[in-house]
C-alpha atoms as a PDB file:
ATOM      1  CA  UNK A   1     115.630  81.578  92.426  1.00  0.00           C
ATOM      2  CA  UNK A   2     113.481  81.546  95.364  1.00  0.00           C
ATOM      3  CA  UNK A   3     112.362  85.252  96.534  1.00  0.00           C
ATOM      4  CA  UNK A   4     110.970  85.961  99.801  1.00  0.00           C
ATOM      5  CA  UNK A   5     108.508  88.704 100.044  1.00  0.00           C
ATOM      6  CA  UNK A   6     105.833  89.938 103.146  1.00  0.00           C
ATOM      7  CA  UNK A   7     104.722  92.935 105.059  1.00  0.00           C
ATOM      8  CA  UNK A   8     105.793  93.630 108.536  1.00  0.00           C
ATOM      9  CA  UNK A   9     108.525  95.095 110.039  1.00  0.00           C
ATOM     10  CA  UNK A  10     112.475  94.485 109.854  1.00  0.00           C
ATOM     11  CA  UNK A  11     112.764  91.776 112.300  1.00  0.00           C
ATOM     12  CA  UNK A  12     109.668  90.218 111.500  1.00  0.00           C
ATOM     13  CA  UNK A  13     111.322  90.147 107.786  1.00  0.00           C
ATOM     14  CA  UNK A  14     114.839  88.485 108.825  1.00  0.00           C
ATOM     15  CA  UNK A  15     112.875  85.933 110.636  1.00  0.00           C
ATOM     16  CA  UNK A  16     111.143  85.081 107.759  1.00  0.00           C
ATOM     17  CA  UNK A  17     113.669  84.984 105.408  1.00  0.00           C
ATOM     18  CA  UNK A  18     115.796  83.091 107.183  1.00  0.00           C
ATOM     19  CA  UNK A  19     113.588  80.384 107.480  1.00  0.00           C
ATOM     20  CA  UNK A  20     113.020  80.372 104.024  1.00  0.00           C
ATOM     21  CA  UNK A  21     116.806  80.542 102.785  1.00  0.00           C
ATOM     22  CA  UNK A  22     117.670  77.531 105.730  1.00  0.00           C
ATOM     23  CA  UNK A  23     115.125  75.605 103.467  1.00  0.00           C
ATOM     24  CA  UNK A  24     116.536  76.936 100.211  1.00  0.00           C
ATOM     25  CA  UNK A  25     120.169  76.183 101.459  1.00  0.00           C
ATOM     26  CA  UNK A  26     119.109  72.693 102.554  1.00  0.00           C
ATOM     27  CA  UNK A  27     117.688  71.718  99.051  1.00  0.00           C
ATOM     28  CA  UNK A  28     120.721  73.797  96.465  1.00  0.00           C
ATOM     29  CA  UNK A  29     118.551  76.551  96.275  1.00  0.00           C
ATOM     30  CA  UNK A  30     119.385  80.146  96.162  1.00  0.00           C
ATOM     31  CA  UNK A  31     116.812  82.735  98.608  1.00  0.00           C
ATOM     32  CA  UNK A  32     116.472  86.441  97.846  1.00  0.00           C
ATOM     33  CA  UNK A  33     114.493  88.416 100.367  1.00  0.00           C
ATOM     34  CA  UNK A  34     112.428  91.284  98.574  1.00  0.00           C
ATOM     35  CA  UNK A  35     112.680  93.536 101.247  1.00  0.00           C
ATOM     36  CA  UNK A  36     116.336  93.637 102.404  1.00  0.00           C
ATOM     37  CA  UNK A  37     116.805  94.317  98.309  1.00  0.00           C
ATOM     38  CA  UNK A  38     115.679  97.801  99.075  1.00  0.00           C
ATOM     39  CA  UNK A  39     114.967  98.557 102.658  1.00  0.00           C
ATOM     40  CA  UNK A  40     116.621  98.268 106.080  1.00  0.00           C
ATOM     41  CA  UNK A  41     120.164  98.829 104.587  1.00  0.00           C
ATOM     42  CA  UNK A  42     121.886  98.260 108.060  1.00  0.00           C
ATOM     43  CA  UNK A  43     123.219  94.240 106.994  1.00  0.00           C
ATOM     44  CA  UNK A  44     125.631  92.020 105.128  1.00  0.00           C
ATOM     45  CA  UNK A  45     122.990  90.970 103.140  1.00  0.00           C
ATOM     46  CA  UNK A  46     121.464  94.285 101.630  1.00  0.00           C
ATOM     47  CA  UNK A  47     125.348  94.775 100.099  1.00  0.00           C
ATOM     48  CA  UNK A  48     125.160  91.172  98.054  1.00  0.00           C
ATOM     49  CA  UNK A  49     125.040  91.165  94.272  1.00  0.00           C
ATOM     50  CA  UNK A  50     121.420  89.593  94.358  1.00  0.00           C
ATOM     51  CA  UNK A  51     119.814  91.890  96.543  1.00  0.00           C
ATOM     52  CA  UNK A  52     119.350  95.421  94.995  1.00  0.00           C
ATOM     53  CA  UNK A  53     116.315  97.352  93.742  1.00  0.00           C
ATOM     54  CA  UNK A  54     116.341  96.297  89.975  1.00  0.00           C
ATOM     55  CA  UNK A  55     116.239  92.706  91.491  1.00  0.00           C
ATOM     56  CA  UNK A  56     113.344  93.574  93.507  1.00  0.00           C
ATOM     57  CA  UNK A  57     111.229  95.413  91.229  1.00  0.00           C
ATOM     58  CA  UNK A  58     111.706  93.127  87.951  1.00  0.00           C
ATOM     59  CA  UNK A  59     110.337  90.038  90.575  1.00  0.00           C
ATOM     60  CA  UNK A  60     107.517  91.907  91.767  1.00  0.00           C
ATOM     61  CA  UNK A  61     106.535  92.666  88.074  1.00  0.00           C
ATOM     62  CA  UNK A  62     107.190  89.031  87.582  1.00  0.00           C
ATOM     63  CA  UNK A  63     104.685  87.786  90.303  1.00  0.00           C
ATOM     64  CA  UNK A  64     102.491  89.903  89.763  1.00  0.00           C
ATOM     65  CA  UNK A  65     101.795  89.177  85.799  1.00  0.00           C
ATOM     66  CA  UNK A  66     101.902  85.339  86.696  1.00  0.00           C
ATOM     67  CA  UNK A  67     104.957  84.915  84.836  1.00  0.00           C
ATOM     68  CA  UNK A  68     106.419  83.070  88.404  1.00  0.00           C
ATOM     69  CA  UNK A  69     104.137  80.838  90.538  1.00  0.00           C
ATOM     70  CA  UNK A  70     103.391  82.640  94.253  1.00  0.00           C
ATOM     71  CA  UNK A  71     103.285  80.108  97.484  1.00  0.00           C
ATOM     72  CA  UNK A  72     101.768  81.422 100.073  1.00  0.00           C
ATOM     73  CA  UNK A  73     101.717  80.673 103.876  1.00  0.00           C
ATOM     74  CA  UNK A  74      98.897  82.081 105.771  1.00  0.00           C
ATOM     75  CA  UNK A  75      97.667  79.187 108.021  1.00  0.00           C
ATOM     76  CA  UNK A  76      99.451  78.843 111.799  1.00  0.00           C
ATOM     77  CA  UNK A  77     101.716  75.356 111.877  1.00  0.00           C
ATOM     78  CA  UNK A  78     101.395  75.016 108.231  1.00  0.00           C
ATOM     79  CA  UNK A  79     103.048  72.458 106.559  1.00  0.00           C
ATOM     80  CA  UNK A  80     102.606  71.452 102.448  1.00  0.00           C
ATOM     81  CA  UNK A  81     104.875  69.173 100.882  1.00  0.00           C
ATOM     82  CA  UNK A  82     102.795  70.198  97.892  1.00  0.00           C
ATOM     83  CA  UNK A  83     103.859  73.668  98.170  1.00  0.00           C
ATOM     84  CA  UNK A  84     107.574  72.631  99.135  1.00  0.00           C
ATOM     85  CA  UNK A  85     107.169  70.511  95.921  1.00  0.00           C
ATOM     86  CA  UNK A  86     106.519  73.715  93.830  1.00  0.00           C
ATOM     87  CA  UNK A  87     109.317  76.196  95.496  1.00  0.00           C
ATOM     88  CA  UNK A  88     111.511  73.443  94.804  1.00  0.00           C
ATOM     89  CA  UNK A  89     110.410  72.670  90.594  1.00  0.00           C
ATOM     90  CA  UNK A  90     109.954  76.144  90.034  1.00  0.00           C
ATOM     91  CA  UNK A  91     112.747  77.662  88.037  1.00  0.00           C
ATOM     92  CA  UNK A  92     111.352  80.955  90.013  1.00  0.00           C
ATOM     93  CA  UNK A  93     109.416  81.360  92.247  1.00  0.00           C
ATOM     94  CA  UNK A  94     107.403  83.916  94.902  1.00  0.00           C
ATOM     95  CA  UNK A  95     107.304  82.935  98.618  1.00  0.00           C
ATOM     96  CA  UNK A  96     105.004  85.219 100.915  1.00  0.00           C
ATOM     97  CA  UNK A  97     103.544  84.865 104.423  1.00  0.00           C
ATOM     98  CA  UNK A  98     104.086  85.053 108.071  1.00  0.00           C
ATOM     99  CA  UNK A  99     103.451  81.754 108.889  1.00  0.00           C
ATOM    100  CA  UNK A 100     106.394  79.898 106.670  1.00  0.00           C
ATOM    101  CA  UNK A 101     108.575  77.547 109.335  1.00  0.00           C
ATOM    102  CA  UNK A 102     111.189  75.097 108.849  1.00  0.00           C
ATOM    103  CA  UNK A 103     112.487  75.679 112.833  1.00  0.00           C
ATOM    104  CA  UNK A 104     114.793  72.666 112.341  1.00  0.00           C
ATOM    105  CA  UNK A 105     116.368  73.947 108.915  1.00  0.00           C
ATOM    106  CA  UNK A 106     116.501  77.722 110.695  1.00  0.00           C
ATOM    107  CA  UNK A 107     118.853  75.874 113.790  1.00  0.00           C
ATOM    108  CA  UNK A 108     120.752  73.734 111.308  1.00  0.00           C
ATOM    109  CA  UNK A 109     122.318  76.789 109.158  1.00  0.00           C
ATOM    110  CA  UNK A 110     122.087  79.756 112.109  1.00  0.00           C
ATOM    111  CA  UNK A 111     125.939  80.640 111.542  1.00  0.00           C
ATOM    112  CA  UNK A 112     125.390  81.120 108.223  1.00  0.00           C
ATOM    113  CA  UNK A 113     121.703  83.076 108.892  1.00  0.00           C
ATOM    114  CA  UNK A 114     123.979  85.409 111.217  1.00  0.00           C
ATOM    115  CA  UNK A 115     126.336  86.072 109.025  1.00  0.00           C
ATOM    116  CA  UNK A 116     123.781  86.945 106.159  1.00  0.00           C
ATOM    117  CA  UNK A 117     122.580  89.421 108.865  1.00  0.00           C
ATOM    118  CA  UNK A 118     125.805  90.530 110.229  1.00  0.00           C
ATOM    119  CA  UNK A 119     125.786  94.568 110.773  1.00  0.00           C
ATOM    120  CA  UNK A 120     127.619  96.432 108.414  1.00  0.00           C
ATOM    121  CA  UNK A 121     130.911  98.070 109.525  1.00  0.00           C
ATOM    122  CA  UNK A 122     129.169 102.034 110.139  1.00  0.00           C
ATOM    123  CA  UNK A 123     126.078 100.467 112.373  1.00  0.00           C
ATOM    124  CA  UNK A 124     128.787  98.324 114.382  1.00  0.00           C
ATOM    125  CA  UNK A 125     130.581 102.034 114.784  1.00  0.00           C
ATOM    126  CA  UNK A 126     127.614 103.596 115.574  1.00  0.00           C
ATOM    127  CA  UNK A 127     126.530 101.136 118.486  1.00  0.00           C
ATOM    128  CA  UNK A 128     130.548 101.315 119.878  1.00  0.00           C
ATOM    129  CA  UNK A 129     130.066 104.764 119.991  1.00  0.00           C
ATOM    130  CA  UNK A 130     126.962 104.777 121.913  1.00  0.00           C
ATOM    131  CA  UNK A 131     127.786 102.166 124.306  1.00  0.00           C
ATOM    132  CA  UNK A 132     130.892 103.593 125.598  1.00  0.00           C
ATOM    133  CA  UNK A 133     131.221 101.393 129.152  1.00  0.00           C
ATOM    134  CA  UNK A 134     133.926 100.074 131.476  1.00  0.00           C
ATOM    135  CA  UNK A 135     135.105  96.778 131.081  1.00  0.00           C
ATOM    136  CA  UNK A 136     133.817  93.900 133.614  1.00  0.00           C
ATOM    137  CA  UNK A 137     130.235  95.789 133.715  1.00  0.00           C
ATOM    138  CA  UNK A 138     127.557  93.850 133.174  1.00  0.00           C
ATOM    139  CA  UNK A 139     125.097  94.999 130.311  1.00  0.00           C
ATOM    140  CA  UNK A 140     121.517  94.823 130.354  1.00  0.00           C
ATOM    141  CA  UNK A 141     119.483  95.427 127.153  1.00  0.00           C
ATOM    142  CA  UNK A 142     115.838  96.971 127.791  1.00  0.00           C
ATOM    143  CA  UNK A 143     113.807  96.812 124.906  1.00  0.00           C
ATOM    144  CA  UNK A 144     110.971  99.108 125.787  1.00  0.00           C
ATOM    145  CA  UNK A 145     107.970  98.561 123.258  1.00  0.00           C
ATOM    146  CA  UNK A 146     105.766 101.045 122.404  1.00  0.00           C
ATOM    147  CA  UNK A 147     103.636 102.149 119.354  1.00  0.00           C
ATOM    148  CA  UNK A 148     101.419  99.779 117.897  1.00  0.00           C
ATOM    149  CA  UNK A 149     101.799  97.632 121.121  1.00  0.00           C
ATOM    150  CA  UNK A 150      98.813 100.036 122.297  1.00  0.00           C
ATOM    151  CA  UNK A 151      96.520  98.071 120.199  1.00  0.00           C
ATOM    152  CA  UNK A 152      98.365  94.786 119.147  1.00  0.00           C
ATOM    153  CA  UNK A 153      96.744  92.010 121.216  1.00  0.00           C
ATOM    154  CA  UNK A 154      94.390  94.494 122.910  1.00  0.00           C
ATOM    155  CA  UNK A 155      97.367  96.340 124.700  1.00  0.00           C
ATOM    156  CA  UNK A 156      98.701  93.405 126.713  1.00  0.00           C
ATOM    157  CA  UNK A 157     102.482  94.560 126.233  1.00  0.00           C
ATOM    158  CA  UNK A 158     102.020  97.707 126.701  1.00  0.00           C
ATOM    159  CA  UNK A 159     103.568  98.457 129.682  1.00  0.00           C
ATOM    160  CA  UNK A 160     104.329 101.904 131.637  1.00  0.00           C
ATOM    161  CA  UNK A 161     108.228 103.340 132.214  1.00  0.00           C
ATOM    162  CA  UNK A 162     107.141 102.119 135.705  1.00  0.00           C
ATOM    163  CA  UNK A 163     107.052  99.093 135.045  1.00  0.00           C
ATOM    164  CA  UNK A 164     109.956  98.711 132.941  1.00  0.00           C
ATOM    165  CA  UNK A 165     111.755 100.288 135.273  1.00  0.00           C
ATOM    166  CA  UNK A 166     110.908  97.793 138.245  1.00  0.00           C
ATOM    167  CA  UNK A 167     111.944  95.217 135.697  1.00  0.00           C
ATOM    168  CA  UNK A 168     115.934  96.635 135.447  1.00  0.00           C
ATOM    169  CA  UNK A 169     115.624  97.014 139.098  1.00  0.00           C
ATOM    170  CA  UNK A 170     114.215  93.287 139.679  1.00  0.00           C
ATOM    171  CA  UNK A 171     117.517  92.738 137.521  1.00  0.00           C
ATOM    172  CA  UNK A 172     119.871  94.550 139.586  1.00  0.00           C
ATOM    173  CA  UNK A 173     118.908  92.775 142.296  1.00  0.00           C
ATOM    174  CA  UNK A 174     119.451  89.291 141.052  1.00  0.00           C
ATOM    175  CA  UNK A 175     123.036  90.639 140.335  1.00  0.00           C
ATOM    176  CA  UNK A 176     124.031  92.646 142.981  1.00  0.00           C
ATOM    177  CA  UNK A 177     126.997  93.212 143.514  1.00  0.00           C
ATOM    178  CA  UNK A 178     128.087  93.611 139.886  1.00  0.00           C
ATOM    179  CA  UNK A 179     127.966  96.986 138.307  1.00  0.00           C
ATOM    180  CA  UNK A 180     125.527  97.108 135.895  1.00  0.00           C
ATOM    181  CA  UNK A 181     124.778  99.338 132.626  1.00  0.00           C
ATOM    182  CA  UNK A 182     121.158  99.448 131.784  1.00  0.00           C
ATOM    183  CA  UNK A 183     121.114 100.363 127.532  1.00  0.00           C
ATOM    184  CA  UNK A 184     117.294 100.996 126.780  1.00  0.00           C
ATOM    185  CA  UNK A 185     116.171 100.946 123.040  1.00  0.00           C
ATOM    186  CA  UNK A 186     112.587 102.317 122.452  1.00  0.00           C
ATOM    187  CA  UNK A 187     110.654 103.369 119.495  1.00  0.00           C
ATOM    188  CA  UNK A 188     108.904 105.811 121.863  1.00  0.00           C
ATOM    189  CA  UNK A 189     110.159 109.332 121.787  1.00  0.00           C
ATOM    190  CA  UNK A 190     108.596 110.622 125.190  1.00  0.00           C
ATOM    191  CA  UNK A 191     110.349 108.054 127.634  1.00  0.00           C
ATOM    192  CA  UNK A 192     110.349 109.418 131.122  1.00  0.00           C
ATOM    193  CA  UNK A 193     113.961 108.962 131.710  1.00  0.00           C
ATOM    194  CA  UNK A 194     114.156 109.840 135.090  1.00  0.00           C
ATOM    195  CA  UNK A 195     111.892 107.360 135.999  1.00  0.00           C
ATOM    196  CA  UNK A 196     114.306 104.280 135.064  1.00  0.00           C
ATOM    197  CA  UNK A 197     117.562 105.994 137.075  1.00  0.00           C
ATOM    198  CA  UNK A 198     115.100 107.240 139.911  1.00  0.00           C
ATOM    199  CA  UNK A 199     114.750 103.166 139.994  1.00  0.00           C
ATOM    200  CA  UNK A 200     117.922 102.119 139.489  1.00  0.00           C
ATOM    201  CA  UNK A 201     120.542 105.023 141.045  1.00  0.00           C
ATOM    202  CA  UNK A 202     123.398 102.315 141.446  1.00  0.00           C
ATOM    203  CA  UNK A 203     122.839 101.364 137.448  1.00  0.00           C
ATOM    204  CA  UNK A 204     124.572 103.810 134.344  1.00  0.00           C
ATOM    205  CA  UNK A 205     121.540 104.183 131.657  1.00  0.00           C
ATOM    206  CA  UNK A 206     121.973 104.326 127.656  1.00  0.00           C
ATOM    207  CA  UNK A 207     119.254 105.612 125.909  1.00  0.00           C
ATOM    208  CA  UNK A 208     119.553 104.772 122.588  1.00  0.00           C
ATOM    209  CA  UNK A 209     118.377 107.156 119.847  1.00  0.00           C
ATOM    210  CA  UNK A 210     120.260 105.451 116.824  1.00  0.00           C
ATOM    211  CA  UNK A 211     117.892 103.949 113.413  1.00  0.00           C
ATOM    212  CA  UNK A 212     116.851 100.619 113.979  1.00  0.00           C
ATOM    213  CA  UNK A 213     120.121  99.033 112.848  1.00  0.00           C
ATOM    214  CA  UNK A 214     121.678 100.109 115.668  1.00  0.00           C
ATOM    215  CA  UNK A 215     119.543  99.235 117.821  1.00  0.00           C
ATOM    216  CA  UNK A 216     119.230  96.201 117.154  1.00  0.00           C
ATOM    217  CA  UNK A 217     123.155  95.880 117.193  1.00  0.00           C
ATOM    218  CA  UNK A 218     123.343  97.861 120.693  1.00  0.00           C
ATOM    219  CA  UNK A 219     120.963  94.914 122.102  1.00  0.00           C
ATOM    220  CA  UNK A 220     123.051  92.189 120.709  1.00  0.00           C
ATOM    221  CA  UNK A 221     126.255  93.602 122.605  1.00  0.00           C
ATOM    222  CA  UNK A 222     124.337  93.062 125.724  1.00  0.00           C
ATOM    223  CA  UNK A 223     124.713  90.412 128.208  1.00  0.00           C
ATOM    224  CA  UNK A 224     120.776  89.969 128.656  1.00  0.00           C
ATOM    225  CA  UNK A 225     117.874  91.418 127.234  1.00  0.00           C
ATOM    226  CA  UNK A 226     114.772  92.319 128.771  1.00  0.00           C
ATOM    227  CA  UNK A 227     111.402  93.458 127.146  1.00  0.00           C
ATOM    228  CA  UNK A 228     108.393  92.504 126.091  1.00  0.00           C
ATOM    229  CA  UNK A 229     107.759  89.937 123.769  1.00  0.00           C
ATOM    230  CA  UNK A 230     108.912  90.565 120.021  1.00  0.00           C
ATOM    231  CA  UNK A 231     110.590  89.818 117.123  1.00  0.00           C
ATOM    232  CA  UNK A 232     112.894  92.693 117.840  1.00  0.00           C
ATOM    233  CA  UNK A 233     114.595  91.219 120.896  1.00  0.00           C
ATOM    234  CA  UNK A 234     113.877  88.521 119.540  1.00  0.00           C
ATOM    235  CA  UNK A 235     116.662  88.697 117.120  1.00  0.00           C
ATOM    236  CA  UNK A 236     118.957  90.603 119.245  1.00  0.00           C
ATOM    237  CA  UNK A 237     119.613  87.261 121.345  1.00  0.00           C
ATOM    238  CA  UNK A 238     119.991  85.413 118.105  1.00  0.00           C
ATOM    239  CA  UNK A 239     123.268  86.900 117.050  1.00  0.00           C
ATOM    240  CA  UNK A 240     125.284  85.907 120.596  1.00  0.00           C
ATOM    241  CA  UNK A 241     122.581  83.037 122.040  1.00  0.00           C
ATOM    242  CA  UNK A 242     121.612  85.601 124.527  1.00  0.00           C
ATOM    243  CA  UNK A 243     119.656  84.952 127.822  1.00  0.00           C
ATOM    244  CA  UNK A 244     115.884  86.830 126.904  1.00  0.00           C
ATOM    245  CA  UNK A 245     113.269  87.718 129.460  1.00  0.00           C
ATOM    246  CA  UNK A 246     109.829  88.176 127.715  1.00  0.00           C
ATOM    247  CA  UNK A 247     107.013  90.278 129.963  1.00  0.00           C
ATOM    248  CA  UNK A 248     104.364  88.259 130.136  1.00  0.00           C
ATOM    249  CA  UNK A 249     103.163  89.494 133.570  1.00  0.00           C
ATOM    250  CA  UNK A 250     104.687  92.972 134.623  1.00  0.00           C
ATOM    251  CA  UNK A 251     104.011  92.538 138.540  1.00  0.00           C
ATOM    252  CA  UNK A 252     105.732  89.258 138.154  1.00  0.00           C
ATOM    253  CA  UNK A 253     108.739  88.909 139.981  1.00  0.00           C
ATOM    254  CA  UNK A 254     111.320  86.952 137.817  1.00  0.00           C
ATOM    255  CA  UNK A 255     114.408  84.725 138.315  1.00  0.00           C
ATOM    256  CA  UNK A 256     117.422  83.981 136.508  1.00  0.00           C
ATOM    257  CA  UNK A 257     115.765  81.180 135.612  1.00  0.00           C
ATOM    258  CA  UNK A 258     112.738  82.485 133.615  1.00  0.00           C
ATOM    259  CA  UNK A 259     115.503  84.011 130.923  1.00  0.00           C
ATOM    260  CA  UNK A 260     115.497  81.818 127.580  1.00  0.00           C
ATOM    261  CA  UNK A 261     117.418  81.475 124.532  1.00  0.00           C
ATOM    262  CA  UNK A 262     116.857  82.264 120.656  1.00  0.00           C
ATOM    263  CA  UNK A 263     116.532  78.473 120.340  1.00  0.00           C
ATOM    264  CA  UNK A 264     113.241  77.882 122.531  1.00  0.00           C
ATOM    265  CA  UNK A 265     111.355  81.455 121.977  1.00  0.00           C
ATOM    266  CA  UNK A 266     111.562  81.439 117.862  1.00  0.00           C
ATOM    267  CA  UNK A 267     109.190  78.624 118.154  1.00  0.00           C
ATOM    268  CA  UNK A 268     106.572  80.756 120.561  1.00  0.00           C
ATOM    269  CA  UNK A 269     106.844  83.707 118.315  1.00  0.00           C
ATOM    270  CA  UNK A 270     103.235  84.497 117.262  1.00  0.00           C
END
């Protein structure tokens, strides 16, 4: 059994995972991620027979007495066919870091990836509920990013309800004529609301105040996604190959054509 541990946050987590279980799957392996055995119960996978807390705690024991060898990746475009050659020999075995990549495997077995991470039936009833919309409107998901983005990278994301704001009006624009639902997820509590519909009168607004789950499911119903750049949105597009706009520059004014898919910005995720 390979298991599949790090730190980080939830999306952070499926991404790694998943590339760990493509490369599992594409050598007869079987992947068991150590945090979806006990945390972030919102997906397909946390319901499996593999992944529960007994699981989880008798291979962290197991790792940590050297009773199961540990590979780790920690090095930026790392690649070890030594280490490969271990996961693989091992009858168990410990898998931890950020930095583990098989892009190619990750592409090759995305159904099955999605599926693993499909939303269980009460967060796809909580996101219906929320998003409660006309048919024919067109919905765009704005991932507003606060918290640690005040210090990751020296603040570079971290960008005002001004700015997002002028970013789902920039959008409305490009698709005038079409009406348009604007469904903002944030992990910041204090969001000036009426700055986004002061911005956008002609737009309906969704703020979301669901558990991460649903956000993240709320964002995958959408027909776009907007924020700045993150594992979070990240993985929304994943699920539906959804056209993603990543901030870089907040006074930049953006076409349809700067949007990109799951396939191209997993391999720029940092």
């Amino acid at each position: 059994m390979i298991y599949v541990r790090d730190k980080g946050q939830m999306c952070n987590n499926i991404l790694q995972f998943a590339h760990v279980y493509a490369f599992a799957r594409e050598n007869g392996r079987r992947a068991v991620s150590m945090r979806f055995s006990y945390k972030y119960p919102y997906f397909r996978i946390c319901k499996s027979p593999k992944h529960n807390f007994l699981r989880y705690v008798l291979a962290k024991f197991s790792a940590a007495a050297g009773w199961m060898p540990t590979v780790s990746y920690d090095t930026p475009g790392e690649t070890s066919p030594e280490k490969e050659h271990i996961i693989l020999s091992a009858r168990n075995v410990m898998v931890q870091g950020w930095e583990v990549r098989f892009y190619d495997l990750f592409l090759k077995h995305l159904d099955e990836i999605r599926s693993l991470f499909a939303f269980l039936p009460e967060v796809e009833k909580a996101a219906a509920t929320t998003i409660v919309t006309r048919e024919g409107r067109l919905k765009l998901g704005l991932h507003v990013r606060r918290g640690d983005y005040a210090r990751w990278n020296g603040g570079r994301y971290y960008f005002s309800d001004r700015q997002y704001a002028a970013m789902a009006a920039r959008f409305a624009a490009l698709n005038s004529g079409k009406e348009l639902t604007v469904l903002v997820c944030t992990n910041d509590p204090d969001i000036d609301r009426d700055t986004y519909r002061e911005a956008v009168p002609e737009a309906e607004f969704v703020f979301a105040a669901g558990n991460p789950g649903e956000d993240l499911c709320l964002l995958s119903r959408c027909d776009a996604i907007i924020g700045a750049p993150s594992t979070f949105s990240l993985v929304a597009s994943m699920y539906r190959d959804l056209p993603l706009y990543w901030i870089e520059d907040a006074d930049k004014d953006f076409t349809s054509d700067d949007f990109s898919r799951f396939s191209t910005l997993f391999r720029q995720i940092k």
